[in-house]
Structures are given as structure tokens and as C-alpha cells.
Protein backbone atom coordinates (compact mmCIF):
# COMPACT_ATOMS: atom_id res chain seq x y z
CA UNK A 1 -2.68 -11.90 4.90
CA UNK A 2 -3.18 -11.74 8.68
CA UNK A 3 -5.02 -8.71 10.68
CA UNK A 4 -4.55 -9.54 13.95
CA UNK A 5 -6.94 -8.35 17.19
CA UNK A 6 -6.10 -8.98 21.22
CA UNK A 7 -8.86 -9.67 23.37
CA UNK A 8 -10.08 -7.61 26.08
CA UNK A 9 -12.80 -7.27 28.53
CA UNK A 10 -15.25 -4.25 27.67
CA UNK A 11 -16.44 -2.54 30.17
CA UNK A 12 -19.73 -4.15 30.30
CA UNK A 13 -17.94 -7.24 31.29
CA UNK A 14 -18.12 -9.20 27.67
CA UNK A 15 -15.18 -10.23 25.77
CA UNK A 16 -14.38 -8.56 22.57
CA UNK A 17 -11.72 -7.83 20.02
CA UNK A 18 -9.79 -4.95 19.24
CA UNK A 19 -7.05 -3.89 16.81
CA UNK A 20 -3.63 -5.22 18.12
CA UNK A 21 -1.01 -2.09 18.15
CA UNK A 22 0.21 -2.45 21.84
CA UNK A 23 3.23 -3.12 20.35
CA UNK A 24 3.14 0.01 17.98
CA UNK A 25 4.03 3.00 18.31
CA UNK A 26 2.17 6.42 18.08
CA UNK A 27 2.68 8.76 15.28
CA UNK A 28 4.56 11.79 16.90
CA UNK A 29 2.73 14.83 17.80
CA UNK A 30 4.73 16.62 15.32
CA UNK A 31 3.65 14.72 12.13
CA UNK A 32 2.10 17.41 9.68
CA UNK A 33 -0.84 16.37 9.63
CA UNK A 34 -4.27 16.31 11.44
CA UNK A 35 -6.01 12.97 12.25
CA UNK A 36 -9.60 12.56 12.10
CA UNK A 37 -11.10 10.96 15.11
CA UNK A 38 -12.12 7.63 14.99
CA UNK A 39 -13.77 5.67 17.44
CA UNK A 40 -12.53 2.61 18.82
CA UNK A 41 -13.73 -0.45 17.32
CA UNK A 42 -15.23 -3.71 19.05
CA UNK A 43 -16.46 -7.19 17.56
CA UNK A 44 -18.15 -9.39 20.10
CA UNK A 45 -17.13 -12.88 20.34
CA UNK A 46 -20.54 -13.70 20.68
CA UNK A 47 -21.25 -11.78 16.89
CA UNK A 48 -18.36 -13.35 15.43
CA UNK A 49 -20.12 -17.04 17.01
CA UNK A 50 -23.42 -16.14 15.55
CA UNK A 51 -22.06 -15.34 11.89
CA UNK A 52 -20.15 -18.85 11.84
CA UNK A 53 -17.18 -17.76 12.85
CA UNK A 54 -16.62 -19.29 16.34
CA UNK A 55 -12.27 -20.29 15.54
CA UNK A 56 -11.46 -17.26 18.31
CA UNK A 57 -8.47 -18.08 19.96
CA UNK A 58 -9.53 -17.87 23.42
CA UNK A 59 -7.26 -18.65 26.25
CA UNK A 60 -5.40 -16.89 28.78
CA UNK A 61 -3.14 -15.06 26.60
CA UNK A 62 -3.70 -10.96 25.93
CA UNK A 63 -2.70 -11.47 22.41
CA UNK A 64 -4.52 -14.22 20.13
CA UNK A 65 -4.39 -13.25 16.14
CA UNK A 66 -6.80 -14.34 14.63
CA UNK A 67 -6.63 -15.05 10.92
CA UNK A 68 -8.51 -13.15 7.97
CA UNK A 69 -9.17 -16.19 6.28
CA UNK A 70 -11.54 -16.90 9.20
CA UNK A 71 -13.41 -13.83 8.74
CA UNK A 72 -13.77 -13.57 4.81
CA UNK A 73 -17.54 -13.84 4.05
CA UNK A 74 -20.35 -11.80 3.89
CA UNK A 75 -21.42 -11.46 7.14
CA UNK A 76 -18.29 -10.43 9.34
CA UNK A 77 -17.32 -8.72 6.58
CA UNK A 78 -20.62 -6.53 6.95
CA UNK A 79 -20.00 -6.49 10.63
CA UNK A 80 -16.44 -5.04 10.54
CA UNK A 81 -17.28 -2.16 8.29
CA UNK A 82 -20.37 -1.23 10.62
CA UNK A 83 -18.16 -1.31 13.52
CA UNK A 84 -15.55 0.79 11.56
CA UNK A 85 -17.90 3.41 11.06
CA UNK A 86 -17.85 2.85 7.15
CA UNK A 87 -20.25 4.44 5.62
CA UNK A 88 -22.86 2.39 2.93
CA UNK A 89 -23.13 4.92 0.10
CA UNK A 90 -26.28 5.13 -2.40
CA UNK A 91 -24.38 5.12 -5.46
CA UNK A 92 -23.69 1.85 -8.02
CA UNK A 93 -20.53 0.27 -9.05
CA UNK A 94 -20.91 1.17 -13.48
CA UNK A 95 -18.30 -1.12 -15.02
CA UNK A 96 -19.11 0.22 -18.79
CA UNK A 97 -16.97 3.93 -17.50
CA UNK A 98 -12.95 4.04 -17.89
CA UNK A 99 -10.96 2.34 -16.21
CA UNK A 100 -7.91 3.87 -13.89
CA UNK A 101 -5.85 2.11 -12.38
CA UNK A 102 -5.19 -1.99 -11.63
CA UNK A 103 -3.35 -2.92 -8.25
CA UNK A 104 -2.41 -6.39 -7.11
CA UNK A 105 -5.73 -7.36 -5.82
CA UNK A 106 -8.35 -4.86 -7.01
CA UNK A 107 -9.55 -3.40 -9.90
CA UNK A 108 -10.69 0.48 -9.39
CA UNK A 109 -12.97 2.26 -12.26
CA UNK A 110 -14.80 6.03 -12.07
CA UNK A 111 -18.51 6.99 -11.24
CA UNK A 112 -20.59 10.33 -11.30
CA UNK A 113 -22.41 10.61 -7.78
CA UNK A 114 -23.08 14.53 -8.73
CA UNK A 115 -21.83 16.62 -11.12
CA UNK A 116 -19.44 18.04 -8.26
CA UNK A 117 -17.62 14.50 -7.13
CA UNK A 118 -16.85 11.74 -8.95
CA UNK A 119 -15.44 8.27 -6.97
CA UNK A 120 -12.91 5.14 -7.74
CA UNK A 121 -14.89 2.12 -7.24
CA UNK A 122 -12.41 -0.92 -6.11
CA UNK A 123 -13.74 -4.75 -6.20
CA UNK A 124 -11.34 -7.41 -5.64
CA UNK A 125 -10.23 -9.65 -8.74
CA UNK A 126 -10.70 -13.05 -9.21
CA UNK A 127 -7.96 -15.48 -9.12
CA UNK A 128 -7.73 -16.49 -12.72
CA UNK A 129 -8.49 -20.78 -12.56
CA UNK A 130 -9.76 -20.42 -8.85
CA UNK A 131 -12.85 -21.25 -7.23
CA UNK A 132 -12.41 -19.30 -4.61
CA UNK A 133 -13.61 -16.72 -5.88
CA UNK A 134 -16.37 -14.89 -2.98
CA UNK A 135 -13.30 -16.07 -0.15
CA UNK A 136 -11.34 -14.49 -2.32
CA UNK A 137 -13.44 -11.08 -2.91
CA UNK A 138 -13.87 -10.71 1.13
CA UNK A 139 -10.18 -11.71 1.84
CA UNK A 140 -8.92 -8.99 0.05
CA UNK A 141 -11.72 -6.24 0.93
CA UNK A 142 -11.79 -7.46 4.64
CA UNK A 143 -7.41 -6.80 4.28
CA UNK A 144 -8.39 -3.14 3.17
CA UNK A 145 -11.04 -2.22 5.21
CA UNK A 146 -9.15 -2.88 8.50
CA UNK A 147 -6.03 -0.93 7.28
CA UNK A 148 -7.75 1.92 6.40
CA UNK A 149 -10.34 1.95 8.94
CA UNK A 150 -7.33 2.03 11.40
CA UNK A 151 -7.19 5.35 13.88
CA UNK A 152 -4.16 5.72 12.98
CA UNK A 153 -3.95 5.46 9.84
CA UNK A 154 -7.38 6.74 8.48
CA UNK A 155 -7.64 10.24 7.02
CA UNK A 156 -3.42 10.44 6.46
CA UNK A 157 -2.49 12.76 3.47
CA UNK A 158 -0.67 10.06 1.89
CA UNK A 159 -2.72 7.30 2.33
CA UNK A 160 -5.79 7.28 0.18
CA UNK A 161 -8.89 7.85 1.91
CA UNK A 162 -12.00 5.06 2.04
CA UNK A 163 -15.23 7.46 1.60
CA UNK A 164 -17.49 3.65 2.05
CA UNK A 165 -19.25 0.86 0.53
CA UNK A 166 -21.57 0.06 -2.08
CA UNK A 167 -23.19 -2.94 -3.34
CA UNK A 168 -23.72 -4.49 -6.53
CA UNK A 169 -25.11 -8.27 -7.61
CA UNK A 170 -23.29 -10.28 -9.78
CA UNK A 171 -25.26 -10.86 -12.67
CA UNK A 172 -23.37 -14.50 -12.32
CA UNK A 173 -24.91 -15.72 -9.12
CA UNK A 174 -27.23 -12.50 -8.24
CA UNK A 175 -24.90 -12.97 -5.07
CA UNK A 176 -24.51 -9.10 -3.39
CA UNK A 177 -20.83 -8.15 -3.64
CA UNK A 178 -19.57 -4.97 -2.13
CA UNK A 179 -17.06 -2.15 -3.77
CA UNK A 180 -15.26 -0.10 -2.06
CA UNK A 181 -15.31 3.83 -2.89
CA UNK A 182 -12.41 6.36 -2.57
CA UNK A 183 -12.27 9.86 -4.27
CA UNK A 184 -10.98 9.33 -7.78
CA UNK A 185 -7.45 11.08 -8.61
CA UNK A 186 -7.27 12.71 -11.31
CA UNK A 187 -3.91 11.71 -12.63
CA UNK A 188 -4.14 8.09 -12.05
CA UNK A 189 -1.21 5.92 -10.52
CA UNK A 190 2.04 6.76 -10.44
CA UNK A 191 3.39 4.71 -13.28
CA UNK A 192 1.24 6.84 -15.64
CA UNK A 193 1.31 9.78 -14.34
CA UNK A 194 5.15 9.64 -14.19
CA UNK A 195 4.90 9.71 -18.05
CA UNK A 196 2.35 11.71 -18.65
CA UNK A 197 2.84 15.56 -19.99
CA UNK A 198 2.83 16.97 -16.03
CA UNK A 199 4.76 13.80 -15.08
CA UNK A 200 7.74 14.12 -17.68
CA UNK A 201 7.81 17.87 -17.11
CA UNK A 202 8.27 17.80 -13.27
CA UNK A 203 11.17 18.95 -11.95
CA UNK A 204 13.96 16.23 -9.67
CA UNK A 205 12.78 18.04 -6.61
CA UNK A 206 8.94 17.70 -6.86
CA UNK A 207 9.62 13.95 -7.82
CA UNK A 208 11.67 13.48 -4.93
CA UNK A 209 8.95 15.30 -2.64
CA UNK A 210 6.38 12.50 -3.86
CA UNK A 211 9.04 9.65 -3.00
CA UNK A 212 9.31 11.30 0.31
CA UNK A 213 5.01 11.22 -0.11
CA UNK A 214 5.76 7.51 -0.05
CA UNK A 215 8.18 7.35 2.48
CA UNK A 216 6.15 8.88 5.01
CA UNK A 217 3.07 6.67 4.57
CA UNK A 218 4.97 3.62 4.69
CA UNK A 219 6.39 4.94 8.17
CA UNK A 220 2.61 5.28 9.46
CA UNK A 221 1.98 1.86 8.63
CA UNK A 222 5.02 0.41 9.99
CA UNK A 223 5.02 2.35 12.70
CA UNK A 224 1.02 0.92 13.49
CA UNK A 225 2.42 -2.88 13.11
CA UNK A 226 1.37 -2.62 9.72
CA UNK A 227 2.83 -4.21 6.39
CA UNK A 228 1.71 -3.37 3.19
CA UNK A 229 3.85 -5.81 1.31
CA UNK A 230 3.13 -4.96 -2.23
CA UNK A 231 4.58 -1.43 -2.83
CA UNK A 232 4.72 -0.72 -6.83
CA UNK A 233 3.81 2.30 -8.84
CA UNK A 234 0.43 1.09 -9.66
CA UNK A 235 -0.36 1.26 -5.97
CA UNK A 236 -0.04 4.72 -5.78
CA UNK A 237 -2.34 7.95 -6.57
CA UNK A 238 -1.29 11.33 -7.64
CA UNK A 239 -3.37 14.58 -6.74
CA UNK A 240 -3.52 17.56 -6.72
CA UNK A 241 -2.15 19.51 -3.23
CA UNK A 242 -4.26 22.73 -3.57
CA UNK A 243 -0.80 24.91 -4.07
CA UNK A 244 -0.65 23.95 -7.59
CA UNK A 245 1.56 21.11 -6.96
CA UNK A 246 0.95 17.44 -6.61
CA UNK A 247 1.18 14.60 -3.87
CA UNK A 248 1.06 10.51 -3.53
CA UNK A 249 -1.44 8.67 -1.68
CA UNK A 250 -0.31 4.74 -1.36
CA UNK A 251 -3.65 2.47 -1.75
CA UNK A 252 -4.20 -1.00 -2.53
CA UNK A 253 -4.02 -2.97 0.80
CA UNK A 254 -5.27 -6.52 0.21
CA UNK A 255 -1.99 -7.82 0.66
CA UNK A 256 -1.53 -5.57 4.08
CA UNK A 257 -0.83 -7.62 7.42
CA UNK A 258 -0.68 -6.06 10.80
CA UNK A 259 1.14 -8.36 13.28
CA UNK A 260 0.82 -9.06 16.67
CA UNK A 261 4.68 -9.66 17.83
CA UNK A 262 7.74 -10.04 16.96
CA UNK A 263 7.08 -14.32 16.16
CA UNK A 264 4.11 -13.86 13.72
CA UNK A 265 4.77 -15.15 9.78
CA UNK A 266 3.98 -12.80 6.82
CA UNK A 267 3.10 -14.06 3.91
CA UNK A 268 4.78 -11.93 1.44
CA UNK A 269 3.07 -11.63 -2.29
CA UNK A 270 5.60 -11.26 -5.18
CA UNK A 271 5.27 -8.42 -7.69
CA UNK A 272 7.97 -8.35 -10.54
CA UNK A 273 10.01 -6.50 -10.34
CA UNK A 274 9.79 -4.60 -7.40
CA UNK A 275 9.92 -7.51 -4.74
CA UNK A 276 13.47 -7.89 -2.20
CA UNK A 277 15.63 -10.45 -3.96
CA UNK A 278 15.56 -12.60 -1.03
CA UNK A 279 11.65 -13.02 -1.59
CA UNK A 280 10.55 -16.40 -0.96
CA UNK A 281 7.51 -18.52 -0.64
CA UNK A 282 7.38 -19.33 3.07
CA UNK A 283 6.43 -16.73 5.24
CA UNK A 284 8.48 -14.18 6.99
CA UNK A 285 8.82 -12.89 10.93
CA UNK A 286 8.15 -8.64 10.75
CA UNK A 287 11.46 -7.37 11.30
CA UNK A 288 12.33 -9.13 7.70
CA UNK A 289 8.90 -8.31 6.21
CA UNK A 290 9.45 -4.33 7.16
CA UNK A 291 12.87 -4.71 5.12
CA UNK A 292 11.20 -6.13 2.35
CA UNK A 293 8.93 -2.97 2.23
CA UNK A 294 11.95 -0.86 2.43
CA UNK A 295 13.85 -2.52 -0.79
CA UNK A 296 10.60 -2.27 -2.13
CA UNK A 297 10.31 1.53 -1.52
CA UNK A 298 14.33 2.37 -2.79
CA UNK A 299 13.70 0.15 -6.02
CA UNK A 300 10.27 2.64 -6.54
CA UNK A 301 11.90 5.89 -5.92
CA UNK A 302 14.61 4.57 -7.81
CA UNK A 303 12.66 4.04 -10.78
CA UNK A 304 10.81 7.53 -10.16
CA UNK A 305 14.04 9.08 -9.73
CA UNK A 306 16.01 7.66 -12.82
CA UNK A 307 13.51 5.73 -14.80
CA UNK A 308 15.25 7.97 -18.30
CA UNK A 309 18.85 5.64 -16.93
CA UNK A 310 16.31 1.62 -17.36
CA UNK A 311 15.54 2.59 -21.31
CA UNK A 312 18.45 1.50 -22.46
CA UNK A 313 20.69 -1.60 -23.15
CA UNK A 314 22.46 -2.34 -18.83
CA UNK A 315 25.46 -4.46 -20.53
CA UNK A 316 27.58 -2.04 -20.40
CA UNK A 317 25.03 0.54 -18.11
CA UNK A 318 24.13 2.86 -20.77
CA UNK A 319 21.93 5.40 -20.14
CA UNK A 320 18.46 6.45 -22.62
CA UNK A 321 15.93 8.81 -22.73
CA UNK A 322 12.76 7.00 -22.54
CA UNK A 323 9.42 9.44 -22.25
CA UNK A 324 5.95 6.58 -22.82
CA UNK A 325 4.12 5.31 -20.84
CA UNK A 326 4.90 2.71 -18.24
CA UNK A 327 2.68 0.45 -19.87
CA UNK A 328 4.32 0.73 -23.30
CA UNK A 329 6.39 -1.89 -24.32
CA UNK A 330 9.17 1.14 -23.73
CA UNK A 331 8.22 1.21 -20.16
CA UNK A 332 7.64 -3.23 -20.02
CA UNK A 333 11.54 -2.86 -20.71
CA UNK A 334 12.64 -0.71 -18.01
CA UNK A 335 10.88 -3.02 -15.78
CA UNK A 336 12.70 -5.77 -17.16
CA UNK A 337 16.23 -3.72 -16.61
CA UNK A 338 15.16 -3.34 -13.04
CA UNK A 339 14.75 -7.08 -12.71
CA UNK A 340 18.08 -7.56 -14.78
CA UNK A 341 19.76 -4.84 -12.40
CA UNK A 342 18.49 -6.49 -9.42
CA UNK A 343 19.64 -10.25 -9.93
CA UNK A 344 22.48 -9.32 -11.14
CA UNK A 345 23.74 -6.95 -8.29
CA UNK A 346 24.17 -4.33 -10.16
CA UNK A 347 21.41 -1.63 -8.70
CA UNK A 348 23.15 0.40 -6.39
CA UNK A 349 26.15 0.85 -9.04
CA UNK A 350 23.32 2.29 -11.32
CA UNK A 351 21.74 4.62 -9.05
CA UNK A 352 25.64 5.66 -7.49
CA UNK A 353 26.14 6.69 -11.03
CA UNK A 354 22.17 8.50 -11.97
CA UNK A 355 22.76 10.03 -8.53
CA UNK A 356 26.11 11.57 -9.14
CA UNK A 357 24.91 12.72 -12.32
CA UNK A 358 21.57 14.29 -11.05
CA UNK A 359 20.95 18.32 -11.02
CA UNK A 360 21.12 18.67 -7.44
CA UNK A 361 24.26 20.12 -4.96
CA UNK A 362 26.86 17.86 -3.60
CA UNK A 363 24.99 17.54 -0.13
CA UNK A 364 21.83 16.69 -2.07
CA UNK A 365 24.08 13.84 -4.15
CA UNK A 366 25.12 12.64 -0.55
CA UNK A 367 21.88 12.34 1.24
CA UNK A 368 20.60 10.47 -2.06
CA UNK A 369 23.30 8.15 -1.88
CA UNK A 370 23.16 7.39 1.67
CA UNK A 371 19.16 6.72 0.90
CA UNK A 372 19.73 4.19 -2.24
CA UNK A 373 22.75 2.60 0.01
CA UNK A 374 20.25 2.22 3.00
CA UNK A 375 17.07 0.39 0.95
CA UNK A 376 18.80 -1.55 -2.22
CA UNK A 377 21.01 -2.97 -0.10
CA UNK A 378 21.02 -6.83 -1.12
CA UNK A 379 22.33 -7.54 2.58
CA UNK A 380 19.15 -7.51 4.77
CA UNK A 381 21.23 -6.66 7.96
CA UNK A 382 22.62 -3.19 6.49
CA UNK A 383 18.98 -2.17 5.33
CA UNK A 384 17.61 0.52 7.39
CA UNK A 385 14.02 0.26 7.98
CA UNK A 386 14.20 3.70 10.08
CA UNK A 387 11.64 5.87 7.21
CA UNK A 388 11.74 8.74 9.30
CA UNK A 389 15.01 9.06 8.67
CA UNK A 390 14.98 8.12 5.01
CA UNK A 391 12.23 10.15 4.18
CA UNK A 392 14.18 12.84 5.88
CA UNK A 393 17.14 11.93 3.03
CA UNK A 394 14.83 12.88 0.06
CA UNK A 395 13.22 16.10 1.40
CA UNK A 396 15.72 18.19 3.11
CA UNK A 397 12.79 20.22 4.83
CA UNK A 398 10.67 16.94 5.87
């Protein structure tokens, strides 16, 4: 997990570090949506030094990454959520409430600030048999906190919004951890909302509006130099749009990298079953990272899409009805058929045949084709990583 800055010379003459996206590109003016103003950011060197973490990269070159790991304690990680303009909230992390939802690196649960709001807490995991555990904690939170503390990228309908930090002391070590605090959805991830009453009943259309949801997010990120690199269903929030229908907000970024050029490795994590086939565990330059993303994305609409085609027996591609939850052994063995599908080339002959059988016009069955063919491809060369355009393939209006 890299986040990478570029220095510069502030205007007070001292040498500091902002977010690298020189090399990205803008969102358009006519993205649908209205961007809260952010400040720019800036981390003196001298800071950094005085915290213990003196490894900057200077040198003569505009563009030095430096990585997270340097930067994954208390201290800077205090210092790059002050000069984020996070805001420190005077509520407590209560592990004893439910549960709702487990991502790759986080664990999120509910809390009553008032009886009018209620927030998702998120704390990082431990490693199970690690002793990293506190490198690990501010790895991950340090991973989020600069991805969604990103102009660009904070306050995006699709991308779930940080409201700030709280603290809590581990009753372990009395060490002060901190959480992170979003607005809680009230469906939960996708996975169980896909099966739940409103989930099942939902027509093709509004599922393929919350692919498109997806889609669109992704395409911020990418478009900002960022990779999220562990799309699933759990890593994905369903609310409530105001009109009465729904929408997806992709979360979970402690795996996120945002690169500096075109040279830089990504290390990839691997989440069964919905990592690219050609997943492996050296690291990756961006241009194969963003297609990783991409099969990542087809293989979850995909499973939105057609997840009533994995119930069944795939010898012979048979299609079932299945209607639990995800997390029922039902739903364990769809994910298994997507991991059976996958290695043994079989996906896009699947989702040629769901697609052709789908409730939808014969332009509709085209454009759906032409998305599946352009993100499960198994050939990384004939993947297209333009989302714009595949978003624009599930939502004939986007």
C-alpha cells in the first residue's frame, strides 16, 4: 500500500508535501455531482523529521513517493488527519452494539451520537499470528484517510463519506487507538442487501443502476491515480437516494494505492474470488493494477447481475434459483462457482448466456455483452479500463 506525495516549495519558502495527481486527471465538469471544497493539504518535512519520520526522499526530482509504511504510527498519523481537515468527534467506539459489515481490513459496528444520527465506527483488524499489530492499525487507517480526504474524491455520491475520528484505549495496552466514523447505511453491504427482502425484489434495471453506482466511483479513483485494489460486495454500502430508490457507496480503502507514474509497483491484496486470474504475489506497474480493478468490477456486477445463474451445479452450466443470504452456505457456494467459473475459463460463456436470457431489449442484451466482454476478459490487453464508457454500458442514461 503506497500513497505517494511530490515535493514542492510553499510559498513561505519551506519544503513540503502534497498529494501526487499531476499525472491525473480532473473529473469533468459535467460529472453529476457537486464537490465539497477542500483545502489543499501540506506536511512539513520538518513535522514529518520531528515525529521520527525523517526517510523523505529528498533530491532533485519533483516526484519522490514516499511509502505508508514510513508514516504508520501515531503521530503522523495524527498529523495527516489535522492537515486533512478531519474532524475529532466526541463520541466512543461501543463494541457490545451489532455489527454491519466486515471489509478486508476493517471491521465497522453502529453507535447512537443522538437520537437523530447514528454512525459506522471502522478500526482496522489485526493480522491473525502478527505482531504487528499498532503498524498494522495505522497502515491501514493512514491508507483510508488519504483516499478519502482526497479533493477529489471526498464528498462523491458513491464513495462513502468520512464524517472523522474518535479515540478509544485498548483495554490491552491502554494504548489510544483511533476509529474512523462514517454515517451508518441502513441496508448494510451489498452482499446482504442483495438478498435481503428489498434486495431480491429489485428490479434488473435498479440493480444495474447500482453496478453503474460502482462503476462511476471506481472511475473517480482511477481517474485521481488512485487504486482501490480490493473491490468485493462487502466493500460496498447501500442507501437510500431520497426518491425512494437506493444507491452504492464503495468504502473500505486500506488496501488503496495512489501512484506517482507510470513505473511505481502495486502491491495487489487477493480476495477470493473476486481477484483477476493473473493475480500474483509480486507487485504490479498501474496500467495492470487498473485492469485488475476492472475484472474485479465485471466479476461483481456479474454476480449482482446473475447471482440466481452461481446456485447451481456449472458442469454442465445449469442455472438455480438461489434467494439467502450471501453469507449462507447457499451464497459460500456461488462464490465457489465464481472461482470454479473463473479458473476454468468459463465466465464470459456464463454471463453470454444470463445476458441473453435477461428481461431487457436486444440493444440492452448488446451493451451488456459488450460490458462483460470488456472486464472478464482473461486477456489483460483486450480489457478496457475506460469506466466512463463502461459505466455508460449499464445505464443507458449515465
Amino acid at each position: 500500500m503506497l500513497s505517494t506525495y511530490t515535493e514542492k516549495r510553499l510559498e513561505d519558502g519551506e519544503i513540503g508535501l502534497v498529494p501526487d495527481v499531476s499525472d491525473a486527471a480532473s473529473p469533468k465538469e459535467s460529472d453529476a455531482w457537486s464537490k465539497p471544497e477542500r483545502k489543499e493539504y501540506k506536511i512539513r518535512v520538518t513535522d514529518l523529521e520531528a515525529k521520527g519520520t525523517n526517510r523523505y526522499h529528498s533530491g532533485t526530482s519533483m516526484k519522490s513517493p514516499i511509502p505508508i509504511d514510513q508514516h504508520c504510527g501515531f503521530n503522523s498519523f495524527l498529523l495527516i488527519a489535522q492537515k486533512l481537515q478531519i474532524d475529532f468527534l466526541p463520541v466512543s467506539w461501543q463494541p457490545a452494539l451489532q455489527g454491519i459489515g466486515l471489509g478486508g481490513t476493517e471491521e465497522t459496528r453502529q453507535s447512537l451520537m443522538n437520537l437523530q444520527m447514528t454512525f459506522a465506527f471502522k478500526r482496522a483488524r489485526q493480522p491473525s499470528g502478527s505482531g504487528l499489530h499498532e503498524t498494522h492499525i495505522f497502515r491501514c487507517l493512514t491508507a483510508e484517510i488519504l483516499v478519502l480526504g482526497h479533493p477529489s474524491i471526498y464528498g462523491h455520491p458513491n464513495i462513502l463519506r468520512l464524517e472523522g475520528i474518535c479515540w478509544d484505549v485498548s483495554p490491552e495496552d491502554e494504548k489510544v487507538l483511533p476509529f474512523l466514523v462514517f454515517e451508518k447505511s441502513q441496508y448494510g453491504d451489498l452482499g446482504w442487501f442483495a438478498n435481503s427482502g428489498s434486495g431480491i425484489h429489485m428490479s434488473f434495471e435498479h440493480r444495474s443502476k447500482l453496478c453503474a453506482d460502482i462503476v462511476v466511483a471506481v472511475q473517480v479513483m482511477h481517474s485521481n491515480s488512485i487504486i482501490h485494489g480490493d473491490i468485493k460486495p462487502q466493500n460496498v454500502l447501500i442507501f437510500e437516494d431520497g426518491s425512494g430508490g437506493f444507491t452504492a457507496k464503495v468504502t473500505d480503502f486500506g488496501y488503496s494505492t495512489q501512484f506517482a507514474g507510470e513505473e511505481t509497483l502495486i502491491n495487489m491484496p487477493k480476495s477470493w474470488p473476486w481477484n483477476a486470474l493473473e493475480y500474483h504475489h509480486r507487485g504490479f506497474k498501474p496500467v495492470a493494477a487498473i485492469k485488475m480493478d476492472v475484472f474485479a468490477l465485471g466479476l461483481l456486477c456479474f454476480w449482482l447481475l446473475y447471482k440466481d445463474h452461481l446456485a447451481g451445479s456449472m458442469d454442465d452450466l445449469r442455472m438455480e434459483r438461489c434467494s439467502t443470504s450471501c453469507h449462507s452456505p447457499c451464497g459460500e457456494h456461488q462464490r465457489y462457482n465464481i472461482a470454479k467459473l473463473k479458473y476454468e475459463r468459463k465466465l464470459l460463456v456464463l454471463a453470454g448466456r444470463a445476458t441473453m436470457s435477461a428481461d431487457v431489449n436486444d440493444e440492452r442484451k448488446e451493451s451488456l455483452r459488450q460490458f462483460f466482454s470488456s472486464t472478464l476478459t482473461y486477456d489483460t490487453a483486450d480489457r478496457n479500463s475506460d469506466l466512463r464508457y463502461l459505466s455508460s454500458l449499464l445505464v443507458a442514461d449515465r
